[in-house]
N, C-alpha and C. Protein backbone atom coordinates (compact mmCIF):
# COMPACT_ATOMS: atom_id res chain seq x y z
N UNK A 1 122.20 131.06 78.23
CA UNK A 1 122.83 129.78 78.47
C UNK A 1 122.80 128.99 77.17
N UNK A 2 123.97 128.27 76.36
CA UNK A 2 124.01 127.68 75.18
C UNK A 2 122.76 126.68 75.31
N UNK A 3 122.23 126.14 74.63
CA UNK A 3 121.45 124.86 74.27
C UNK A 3 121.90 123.83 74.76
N UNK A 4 123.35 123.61 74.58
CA UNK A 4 123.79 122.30 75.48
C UNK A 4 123.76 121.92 76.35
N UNK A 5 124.32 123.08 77.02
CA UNK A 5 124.27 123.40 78.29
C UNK A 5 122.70 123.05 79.17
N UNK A 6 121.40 123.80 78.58
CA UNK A 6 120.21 123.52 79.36
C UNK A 6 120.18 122.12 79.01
N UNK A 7 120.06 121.58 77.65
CA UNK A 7 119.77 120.26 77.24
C UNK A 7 120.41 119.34 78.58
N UNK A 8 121.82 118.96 78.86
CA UNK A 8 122.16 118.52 79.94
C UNK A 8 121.48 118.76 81.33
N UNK A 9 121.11 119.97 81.55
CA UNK A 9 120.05 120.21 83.11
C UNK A 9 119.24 119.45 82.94
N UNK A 10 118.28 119.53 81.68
CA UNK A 10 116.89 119.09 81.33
C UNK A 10 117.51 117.57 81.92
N UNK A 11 118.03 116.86 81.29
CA UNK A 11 118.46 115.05 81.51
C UNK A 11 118.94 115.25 82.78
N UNK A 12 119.59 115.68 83.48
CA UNK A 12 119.79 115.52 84.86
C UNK A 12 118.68 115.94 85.26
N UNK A 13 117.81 116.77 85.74
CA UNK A 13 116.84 116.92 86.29
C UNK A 13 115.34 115.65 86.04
N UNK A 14 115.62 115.05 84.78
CA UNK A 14 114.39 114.11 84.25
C UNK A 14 115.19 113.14 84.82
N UNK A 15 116.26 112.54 85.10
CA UNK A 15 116.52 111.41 85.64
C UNK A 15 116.50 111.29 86.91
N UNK A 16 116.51 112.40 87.93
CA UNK A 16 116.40 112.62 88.90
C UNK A 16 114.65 112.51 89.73
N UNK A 17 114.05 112.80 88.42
CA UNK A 17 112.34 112.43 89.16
C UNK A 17 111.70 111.22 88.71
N UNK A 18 112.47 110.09 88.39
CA UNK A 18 111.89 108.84 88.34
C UNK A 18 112.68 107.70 89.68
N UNK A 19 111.87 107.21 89.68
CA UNK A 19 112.03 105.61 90.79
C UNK A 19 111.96 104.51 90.03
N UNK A 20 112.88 103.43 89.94
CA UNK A 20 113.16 102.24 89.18
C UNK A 20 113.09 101.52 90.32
N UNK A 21 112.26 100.28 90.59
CA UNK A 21 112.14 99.41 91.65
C UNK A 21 112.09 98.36 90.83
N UNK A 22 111.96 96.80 91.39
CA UNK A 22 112.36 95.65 91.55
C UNK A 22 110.95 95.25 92.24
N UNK A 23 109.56 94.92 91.87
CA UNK A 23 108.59 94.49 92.38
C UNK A 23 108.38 92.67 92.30
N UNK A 24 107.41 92.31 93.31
CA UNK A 24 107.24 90.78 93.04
C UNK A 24 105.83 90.49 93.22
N UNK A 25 105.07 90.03 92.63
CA UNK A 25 103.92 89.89 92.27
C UNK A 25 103.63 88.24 92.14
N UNK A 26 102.09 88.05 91.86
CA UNK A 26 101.90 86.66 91.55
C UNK A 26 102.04 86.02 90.71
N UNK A 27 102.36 84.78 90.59
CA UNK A 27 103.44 84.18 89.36
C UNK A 27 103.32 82.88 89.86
N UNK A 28 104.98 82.30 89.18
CA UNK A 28 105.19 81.46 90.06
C UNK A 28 105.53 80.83 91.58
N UNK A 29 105.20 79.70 92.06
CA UNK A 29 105.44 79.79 93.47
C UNK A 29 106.83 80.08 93.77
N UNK A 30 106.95 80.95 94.91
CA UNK A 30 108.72 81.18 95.69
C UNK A 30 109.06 80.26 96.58
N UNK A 31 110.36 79.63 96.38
CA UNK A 31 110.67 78.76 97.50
C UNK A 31 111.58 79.57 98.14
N UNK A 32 112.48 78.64 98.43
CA UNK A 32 113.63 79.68 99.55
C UNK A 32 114.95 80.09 98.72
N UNK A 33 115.21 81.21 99.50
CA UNK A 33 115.93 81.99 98.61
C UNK A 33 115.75 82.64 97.52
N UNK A 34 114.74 83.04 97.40
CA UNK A 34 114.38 83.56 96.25
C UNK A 34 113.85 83.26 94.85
N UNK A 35 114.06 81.49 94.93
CA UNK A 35 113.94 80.68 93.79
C UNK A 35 112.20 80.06 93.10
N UNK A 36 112.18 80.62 92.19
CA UNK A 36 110.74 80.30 91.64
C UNK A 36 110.96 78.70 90.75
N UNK A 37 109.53 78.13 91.89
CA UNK A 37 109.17 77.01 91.41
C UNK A 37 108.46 76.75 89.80
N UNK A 38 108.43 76.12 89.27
CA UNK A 38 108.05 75.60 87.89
C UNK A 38 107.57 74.41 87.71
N UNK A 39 106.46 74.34 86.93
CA UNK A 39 106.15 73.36 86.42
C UNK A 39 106.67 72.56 85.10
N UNK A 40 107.35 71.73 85.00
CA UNK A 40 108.28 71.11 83.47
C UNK A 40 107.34 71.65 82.33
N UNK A 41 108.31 71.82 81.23
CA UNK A 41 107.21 72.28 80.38
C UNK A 41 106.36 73.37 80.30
N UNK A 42 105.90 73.86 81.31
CA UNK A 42 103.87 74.74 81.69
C UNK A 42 105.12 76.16 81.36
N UNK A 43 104.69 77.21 80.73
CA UNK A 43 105.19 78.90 80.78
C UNK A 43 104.58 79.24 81.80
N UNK A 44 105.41 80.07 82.80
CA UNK A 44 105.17 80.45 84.16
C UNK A 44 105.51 81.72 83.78
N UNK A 45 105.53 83.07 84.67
CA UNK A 45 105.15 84.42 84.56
C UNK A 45 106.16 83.79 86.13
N UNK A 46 107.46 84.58 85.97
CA UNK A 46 107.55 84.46 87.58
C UNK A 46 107.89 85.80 87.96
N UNK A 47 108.12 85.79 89.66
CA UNK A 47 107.01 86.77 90.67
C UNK A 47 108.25 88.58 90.62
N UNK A 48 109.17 88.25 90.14
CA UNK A 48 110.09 89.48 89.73
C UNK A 48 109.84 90.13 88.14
N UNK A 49 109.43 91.88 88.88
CA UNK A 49 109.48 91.94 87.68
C UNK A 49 109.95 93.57 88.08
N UNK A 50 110.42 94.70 86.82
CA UNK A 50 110.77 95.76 87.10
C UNK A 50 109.85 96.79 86.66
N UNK A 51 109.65 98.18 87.41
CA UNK A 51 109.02 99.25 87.02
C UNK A 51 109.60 100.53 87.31
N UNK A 52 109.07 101.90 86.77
CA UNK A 52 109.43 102.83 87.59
C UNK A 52 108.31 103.67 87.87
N UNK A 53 107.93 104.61 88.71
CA UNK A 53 107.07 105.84 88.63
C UNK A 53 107.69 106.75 88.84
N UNK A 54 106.97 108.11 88.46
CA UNK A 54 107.56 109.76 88.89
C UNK A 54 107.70 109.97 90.48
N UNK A 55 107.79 110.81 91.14
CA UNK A 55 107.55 111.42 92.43
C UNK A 55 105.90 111.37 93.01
N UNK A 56 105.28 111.66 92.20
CA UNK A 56 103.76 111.85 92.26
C UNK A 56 103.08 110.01 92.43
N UNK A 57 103.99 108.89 92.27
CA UNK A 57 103.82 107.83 91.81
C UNK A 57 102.69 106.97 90.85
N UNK A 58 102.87 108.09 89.79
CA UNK A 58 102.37 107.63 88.44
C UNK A 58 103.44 106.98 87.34
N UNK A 59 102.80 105.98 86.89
CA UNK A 59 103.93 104.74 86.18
C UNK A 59 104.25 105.67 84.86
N UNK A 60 105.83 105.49 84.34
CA UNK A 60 106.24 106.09 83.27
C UNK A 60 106.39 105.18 82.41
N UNK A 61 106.79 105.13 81.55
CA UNK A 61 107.63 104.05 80.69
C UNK A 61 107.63 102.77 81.20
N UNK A 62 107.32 101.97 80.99
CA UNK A 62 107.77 100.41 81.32
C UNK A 62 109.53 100.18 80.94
N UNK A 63 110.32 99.70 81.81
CA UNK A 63 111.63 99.53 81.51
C UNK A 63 111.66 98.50 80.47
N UNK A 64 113.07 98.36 79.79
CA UNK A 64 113.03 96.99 78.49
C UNK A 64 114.08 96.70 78.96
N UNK A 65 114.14 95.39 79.11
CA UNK A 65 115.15 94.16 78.99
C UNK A 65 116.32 93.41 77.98
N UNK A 66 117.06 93.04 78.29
CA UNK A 66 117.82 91.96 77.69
C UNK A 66 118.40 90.91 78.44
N UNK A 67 118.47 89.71 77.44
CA UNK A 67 118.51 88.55 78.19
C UNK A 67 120.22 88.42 77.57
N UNK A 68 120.86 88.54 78.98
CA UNK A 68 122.44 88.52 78.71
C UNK A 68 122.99 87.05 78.96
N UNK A 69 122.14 86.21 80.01
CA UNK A 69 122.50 84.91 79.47
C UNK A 69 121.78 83.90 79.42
N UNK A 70 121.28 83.13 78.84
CA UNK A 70 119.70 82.17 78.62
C UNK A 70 119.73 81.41 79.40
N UNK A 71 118.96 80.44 79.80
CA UNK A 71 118.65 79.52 80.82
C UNK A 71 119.34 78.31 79.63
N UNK A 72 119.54 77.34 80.79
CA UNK A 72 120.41 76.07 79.78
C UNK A 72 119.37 74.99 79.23
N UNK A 73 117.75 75.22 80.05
CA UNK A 73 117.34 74.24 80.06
C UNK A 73 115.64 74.80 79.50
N UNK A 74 115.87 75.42 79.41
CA UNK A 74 114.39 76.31 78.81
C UNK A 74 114.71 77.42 78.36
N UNK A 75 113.75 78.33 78.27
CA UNK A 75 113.61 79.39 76.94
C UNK A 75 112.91 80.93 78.31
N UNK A 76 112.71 81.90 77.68
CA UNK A 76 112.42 83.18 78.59
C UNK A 76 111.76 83.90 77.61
N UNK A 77 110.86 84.71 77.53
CA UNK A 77 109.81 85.32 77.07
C UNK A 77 109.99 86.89 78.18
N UNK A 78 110.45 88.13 77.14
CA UNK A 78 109.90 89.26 78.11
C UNK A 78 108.37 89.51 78.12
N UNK A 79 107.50 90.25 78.87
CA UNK A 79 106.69 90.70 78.62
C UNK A 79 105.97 91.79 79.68
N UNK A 80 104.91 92.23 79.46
CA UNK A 80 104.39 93.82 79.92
C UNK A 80 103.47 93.36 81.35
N UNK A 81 103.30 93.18 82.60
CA UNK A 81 102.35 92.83 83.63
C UNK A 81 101.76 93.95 84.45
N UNK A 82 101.04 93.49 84.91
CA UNK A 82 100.61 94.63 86.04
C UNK A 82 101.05 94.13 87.27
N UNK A 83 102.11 95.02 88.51
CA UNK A 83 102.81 94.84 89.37
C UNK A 83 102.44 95.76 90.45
N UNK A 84 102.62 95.47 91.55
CA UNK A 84 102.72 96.67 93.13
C UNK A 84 104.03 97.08 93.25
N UNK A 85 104.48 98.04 92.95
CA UNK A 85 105.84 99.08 93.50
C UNK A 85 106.27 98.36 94.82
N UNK A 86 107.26 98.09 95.14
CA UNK A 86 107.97 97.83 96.40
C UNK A 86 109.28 98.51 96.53
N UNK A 87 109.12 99.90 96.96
CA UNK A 87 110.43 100.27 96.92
C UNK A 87 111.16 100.53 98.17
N UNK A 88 110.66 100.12 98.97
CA UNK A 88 111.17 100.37 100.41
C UNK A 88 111.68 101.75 100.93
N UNK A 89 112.88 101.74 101.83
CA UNK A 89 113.42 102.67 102.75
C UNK A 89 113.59 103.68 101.26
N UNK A 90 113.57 105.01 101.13
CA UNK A 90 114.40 105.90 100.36
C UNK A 90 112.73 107.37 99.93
N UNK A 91 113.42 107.89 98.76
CA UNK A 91 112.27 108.83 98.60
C UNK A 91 111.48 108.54 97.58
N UNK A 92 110.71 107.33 97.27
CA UNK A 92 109.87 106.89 96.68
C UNK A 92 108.99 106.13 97.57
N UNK A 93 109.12 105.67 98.91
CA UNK A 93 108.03 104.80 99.85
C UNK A 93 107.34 104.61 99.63
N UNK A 94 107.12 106.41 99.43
CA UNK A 94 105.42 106.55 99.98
C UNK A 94 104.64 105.89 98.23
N UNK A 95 105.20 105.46 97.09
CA UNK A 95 104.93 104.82 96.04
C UNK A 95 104.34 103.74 96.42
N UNK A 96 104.75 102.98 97.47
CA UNK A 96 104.81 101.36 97.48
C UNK A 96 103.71 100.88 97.37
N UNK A 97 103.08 99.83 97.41
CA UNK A 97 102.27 99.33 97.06
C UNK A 97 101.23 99.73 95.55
N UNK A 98 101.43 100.99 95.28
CA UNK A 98 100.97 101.40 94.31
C UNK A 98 100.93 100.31 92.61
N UNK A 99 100.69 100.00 91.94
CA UNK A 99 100.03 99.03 90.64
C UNK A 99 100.38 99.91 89.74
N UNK A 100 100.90 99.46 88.53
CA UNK A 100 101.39 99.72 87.27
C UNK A 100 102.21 99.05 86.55
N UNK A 101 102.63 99.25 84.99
CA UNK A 101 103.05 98.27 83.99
C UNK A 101 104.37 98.07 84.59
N UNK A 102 105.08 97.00 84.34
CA UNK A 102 105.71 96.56 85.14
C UNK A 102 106.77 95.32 83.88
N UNK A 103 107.90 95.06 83.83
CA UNK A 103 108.19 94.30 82.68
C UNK A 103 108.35 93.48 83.76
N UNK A 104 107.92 92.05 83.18
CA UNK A 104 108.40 90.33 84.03
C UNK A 104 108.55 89.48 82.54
N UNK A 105 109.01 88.52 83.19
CA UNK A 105 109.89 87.36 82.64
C UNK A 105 108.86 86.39 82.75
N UNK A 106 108.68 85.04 81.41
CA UNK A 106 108.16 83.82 81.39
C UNK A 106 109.29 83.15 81.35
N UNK A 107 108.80 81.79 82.05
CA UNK A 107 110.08 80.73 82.29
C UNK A 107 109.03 79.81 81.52
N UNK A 108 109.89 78.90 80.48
CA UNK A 108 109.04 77.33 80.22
C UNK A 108 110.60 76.71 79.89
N UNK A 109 110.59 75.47 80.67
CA UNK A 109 111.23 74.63 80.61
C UNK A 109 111.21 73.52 79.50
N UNK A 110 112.49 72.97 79.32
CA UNK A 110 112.04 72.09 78.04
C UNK A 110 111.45 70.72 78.64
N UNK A 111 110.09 70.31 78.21
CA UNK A 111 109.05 69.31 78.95
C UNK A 111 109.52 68.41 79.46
N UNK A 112 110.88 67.87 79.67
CA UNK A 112 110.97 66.29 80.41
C UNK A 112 112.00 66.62 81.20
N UNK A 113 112.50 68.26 81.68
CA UNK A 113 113.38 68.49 82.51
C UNK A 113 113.07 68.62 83.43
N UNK A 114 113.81 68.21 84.40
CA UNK A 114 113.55 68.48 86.06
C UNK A 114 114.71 68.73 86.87
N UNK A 115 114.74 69.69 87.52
CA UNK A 115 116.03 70.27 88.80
C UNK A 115 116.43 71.94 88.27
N UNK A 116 117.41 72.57 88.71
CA UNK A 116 117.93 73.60 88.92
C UNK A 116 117.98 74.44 87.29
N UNK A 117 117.29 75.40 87.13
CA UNK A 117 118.06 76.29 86.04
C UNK A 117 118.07 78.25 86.23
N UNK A 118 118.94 78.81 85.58
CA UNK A 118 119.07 80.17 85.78
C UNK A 118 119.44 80.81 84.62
N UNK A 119 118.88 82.10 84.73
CA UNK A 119 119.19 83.09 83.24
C UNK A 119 119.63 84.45 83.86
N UNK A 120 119.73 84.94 83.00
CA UNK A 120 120.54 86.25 83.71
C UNK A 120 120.02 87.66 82.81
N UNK A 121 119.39 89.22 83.34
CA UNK A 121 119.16 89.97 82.18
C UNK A 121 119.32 91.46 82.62
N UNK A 122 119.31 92.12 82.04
CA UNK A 122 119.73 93.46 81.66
C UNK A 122 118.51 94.19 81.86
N UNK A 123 118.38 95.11 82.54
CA UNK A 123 117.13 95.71 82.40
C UNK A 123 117.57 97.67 82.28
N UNK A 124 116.95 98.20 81.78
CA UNK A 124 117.03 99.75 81.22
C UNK A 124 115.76 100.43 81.60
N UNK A 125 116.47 101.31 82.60
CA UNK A 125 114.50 102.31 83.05
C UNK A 125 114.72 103.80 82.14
N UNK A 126 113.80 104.23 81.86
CA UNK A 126 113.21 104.99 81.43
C UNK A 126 114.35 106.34 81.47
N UNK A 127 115.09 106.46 82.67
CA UNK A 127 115.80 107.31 82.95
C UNK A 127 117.28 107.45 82.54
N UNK A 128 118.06 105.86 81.80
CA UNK A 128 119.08 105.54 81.11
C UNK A 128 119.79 104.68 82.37
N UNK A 129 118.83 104.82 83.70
CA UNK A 129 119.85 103.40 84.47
C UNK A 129 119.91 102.10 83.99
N UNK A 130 120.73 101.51 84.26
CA UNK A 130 121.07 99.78 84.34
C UNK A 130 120.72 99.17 85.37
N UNK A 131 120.47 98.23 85.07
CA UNK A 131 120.64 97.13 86.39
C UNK A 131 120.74 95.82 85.76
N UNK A 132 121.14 94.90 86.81
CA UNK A 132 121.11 93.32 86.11
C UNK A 132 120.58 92.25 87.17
N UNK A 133 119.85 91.41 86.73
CA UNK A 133 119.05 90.80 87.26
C UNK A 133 119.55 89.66 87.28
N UNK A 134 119.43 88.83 87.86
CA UNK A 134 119.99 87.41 87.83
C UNK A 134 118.03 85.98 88.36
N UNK A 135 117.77 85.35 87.69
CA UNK A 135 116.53 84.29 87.97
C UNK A 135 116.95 83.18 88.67
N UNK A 136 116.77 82.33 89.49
CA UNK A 136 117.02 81.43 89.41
C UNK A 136 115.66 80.69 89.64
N UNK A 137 115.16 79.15 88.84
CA UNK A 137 114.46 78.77 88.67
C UNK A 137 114.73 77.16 89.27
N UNK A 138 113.31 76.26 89.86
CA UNK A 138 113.32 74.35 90.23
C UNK A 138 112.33 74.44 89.37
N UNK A 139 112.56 73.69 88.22
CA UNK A 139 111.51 73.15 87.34
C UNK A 139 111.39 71.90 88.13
N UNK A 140 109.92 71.28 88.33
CA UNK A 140 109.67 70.24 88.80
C UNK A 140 108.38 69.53 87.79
């Protein structure tokens, strides 16, 4: 079989044994809808953040980010956390609750703002998927 040829199995088969989930952890407080509360000013760690594990549910790679559109009213910080897997219905479950590196987002607002802001970002797992994330943040 040419080289190319396996080289391509090899990447389909390695992308095929990872799980990319969407975990939420402790952070900032959640109000409704999904929206993390803030303190004006204070850098918050809020409660979304992304990971993946193998089949075996041991953590691979931490996924990396980009911030595709900034918040209008504060600033975003990526960084590395420790998270619980939540991957629900599919063939990673039995992962869930499981702990590992995990990329999340800091929110700090600029200090004398108060009400509604949102950023938007790009996230890349280990395996060459996409996804895009959308924050929305109440600085109070």
């Amino acid at each position: 079989m040419p080289a190319r040829r396996m080289t391509m199995i090899a990447l389909v088969l390695s992308g095929s044994l990872l799980g990319g989930c969407v975990t939420s952890g402790s952070g900032a407080m959640q109000g409704t809808e999904g929206i993390d509360r803030v303190a004006a000013g204070e850098p918050t760690v809020l409660r979304r953040t992304y990971m993946t594990m193998d089949e075996r549910c041991r953590p691979v790679k931490r996924p990396t980010g980009m911030l595709t559109e900034p918040p209008q009213h504060g600033s975003v910080r990526m960084l590395t956390r420790r998270a619980r897997a939540r991957y629900g219905p599919g063939p990673y479950r039995h992962c869930d609750g499981r702990i590992g590196p995990a990329l999340g987002f800091e929110y700090t607002s600029v200090p004398d703002y108060r009400g509604g802001d949102s950023f938007a970002v790009r996230v890349r797992y280990a395996d060459g998927e996409l996804r895009s994330g959308r924050f929305e943040v109440e600085v109070r």
